[in-house]
Protein backbone atom coordinates (compact mmCIF):
# COMPACT_ATOMS: atom_id res chain seq x y z
CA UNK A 1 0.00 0.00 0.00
CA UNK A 2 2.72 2.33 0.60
CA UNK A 3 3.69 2.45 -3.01
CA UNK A 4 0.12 3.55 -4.00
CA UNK A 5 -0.96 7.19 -4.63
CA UNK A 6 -2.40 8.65 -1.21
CA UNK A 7 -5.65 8.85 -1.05
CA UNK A 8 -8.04 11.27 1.33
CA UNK A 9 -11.36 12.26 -0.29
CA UNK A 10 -14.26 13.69 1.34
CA UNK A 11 -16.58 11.39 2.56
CA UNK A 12 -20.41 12.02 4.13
CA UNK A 13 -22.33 8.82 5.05
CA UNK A 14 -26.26 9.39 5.61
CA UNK A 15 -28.25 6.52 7.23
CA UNK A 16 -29.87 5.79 3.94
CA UNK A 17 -26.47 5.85 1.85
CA UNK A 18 -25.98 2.42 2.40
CA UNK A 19 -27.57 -0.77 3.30
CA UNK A 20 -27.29 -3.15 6.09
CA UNK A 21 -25.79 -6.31 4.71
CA UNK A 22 -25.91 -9.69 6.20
CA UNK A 23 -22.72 -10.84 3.92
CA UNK A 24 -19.72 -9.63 6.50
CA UNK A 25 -17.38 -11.44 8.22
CA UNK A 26 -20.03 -13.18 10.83
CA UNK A 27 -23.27 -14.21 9.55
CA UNK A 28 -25.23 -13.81 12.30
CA UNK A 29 -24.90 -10.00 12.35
CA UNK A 30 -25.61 -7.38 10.06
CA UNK A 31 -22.65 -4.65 8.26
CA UNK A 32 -23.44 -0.97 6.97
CA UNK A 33 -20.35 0.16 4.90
CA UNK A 34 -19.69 4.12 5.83
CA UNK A 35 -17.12 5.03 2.81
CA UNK A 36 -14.29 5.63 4.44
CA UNK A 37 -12.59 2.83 2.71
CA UNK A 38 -13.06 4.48 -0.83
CA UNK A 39 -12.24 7.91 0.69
CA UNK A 40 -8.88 6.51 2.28
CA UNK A 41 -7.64 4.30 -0.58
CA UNK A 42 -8.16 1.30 1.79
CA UNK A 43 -5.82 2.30 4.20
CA UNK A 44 -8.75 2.31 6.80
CA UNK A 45 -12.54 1.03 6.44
CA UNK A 46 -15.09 2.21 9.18
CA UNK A 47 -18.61 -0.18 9.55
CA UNK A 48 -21.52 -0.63 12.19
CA UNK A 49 -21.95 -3.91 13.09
CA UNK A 50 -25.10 -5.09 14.86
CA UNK A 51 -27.20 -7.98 16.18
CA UNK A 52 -29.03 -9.96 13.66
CA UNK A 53 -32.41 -10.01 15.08
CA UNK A 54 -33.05 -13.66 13.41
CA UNK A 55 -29.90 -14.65 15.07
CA UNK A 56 -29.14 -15.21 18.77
CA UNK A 57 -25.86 -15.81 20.35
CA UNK A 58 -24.81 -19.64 20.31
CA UNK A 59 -21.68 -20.09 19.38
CA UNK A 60 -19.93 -16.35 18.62
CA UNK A 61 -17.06 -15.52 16.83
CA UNK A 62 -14.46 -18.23 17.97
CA UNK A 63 -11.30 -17.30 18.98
CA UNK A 64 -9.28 -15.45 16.39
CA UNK A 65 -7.07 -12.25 15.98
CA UNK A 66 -7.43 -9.98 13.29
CA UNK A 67 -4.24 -9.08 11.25
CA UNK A 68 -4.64 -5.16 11.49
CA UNK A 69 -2.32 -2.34 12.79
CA UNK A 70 -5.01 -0.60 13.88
CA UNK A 71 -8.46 -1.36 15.50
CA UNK A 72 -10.89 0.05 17.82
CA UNK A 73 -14.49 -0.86 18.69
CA UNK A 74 -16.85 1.57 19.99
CA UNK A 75 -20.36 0.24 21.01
CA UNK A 76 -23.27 2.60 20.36
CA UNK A 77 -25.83 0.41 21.72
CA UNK A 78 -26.43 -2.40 24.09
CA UNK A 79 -23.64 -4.51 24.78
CA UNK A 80 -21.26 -7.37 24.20
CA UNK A 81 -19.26 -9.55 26.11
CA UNK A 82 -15.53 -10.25 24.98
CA UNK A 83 -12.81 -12.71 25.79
CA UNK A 84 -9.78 -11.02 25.63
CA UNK A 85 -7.26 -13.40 25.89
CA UNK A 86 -8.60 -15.14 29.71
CA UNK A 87 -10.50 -11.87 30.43
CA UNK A 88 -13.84 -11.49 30.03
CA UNK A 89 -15.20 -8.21 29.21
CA UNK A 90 -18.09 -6.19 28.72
CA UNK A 91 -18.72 -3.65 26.66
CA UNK A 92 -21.49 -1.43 27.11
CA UNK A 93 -22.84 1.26 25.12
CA UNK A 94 -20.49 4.47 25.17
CA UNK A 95 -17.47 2.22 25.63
CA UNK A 96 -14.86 2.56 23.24
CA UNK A 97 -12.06 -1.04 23.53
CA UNK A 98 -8.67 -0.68 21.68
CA UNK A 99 -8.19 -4.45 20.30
CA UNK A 100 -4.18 -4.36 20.23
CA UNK A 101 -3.07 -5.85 16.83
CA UNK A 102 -2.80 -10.10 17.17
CA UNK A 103 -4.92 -9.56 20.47
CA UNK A 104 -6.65 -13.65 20.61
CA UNK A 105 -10.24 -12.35 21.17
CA UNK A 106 -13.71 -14.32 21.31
CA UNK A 107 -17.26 -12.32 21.13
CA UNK A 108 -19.23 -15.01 22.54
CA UNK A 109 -22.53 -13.03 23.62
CA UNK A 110 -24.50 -9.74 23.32
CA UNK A 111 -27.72 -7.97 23.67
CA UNK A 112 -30.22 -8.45 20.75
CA UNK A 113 -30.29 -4.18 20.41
CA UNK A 114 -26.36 -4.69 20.01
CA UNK A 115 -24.24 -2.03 17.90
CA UNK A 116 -20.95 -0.73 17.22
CA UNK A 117 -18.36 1.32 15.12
CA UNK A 118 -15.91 -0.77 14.36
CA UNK A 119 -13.13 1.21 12.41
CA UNK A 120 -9.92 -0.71 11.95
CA UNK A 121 -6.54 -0.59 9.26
CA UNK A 122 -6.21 -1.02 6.37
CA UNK A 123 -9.40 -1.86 5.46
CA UNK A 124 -8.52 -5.26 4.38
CA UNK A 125 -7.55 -6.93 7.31
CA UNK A 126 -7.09 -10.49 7.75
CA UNK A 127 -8.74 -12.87 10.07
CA UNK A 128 -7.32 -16.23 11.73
CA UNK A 129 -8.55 -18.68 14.16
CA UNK A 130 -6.71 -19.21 16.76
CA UNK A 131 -5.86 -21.75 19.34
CA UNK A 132 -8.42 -21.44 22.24
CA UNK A 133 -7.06 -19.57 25.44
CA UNK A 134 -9.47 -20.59 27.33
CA UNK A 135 -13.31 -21.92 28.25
CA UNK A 136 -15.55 -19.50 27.10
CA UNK A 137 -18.96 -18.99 29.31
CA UNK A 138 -22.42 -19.54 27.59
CA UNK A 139 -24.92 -17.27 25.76
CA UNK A 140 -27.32 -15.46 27.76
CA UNK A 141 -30.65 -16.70 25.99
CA UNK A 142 -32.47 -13.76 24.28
CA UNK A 143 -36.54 -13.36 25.15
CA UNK A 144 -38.69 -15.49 23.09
């Protein structure tokens, strides 16, 4: 990337811009794109994330690191709870959570109102699974 023209365009995302897609990383929750990885040549990409309503917490993520330099999650509503590395953490809306590049990390539950910024470098960052750090507590079952 460093051998590509710099890029920094202008960029103004309105709700209705773009759509919420169900075809991100994790299935079971729902992407809106917010340009920022046109307007930065791909040197940084900027999504909410949020609960799929039709999908409940079973399993989560897994655990896995992303291969990023950069990447911070700010939750905007409800909440999630994290393994980082044998931690377990929640995040609650109006917390922002550095995730430290090859941080092993494991989403394994969250509120069905559920919704964050994620904004992370470049924009094409890699994903791995990773060797499990530790037991990972159950779901809290959403209201039927």
């Amino acid at each position: 990337m460093l051998d590509s023209p710099l890029v920094n365009l202008f960029s103004h995302n309105k709700p209705g811009d773009t759509p919420w897609r169900k075809d991100g990383l994790r299935e079971f929750f729902l992407y809106r794109d917010l340009g920022i990885k046109d307007a930065t040549g791909g040197r940084v990409i900027a999504h909410l994330v949020k609960a799929n309503p039709d999908a409940p917490p079973v399993h989560g993520t897994g655990w896995h690191q992303h291969i990023a330099e950069f990447q911070i999650v700010l939750m905007t509503k409800g909440w999630a709870k994290f393994m980082y590395e044998d931690q377990v953490t929640l995040v609650e809306a109006g917390d922002c959570v550095h995730q430290r590049p090859g941080i092993s990390h494991y989403l394994f539950d969250y509120s069905p109102d559920m919704e964050y910024l994620e904004i992370v470098s470049p924009a094409d960052f890699g994903t791995e699974d990773v060797t499990p750090v530790c037991d990972v507590p159950p779901p809290t079952p959403w209201p039927k």
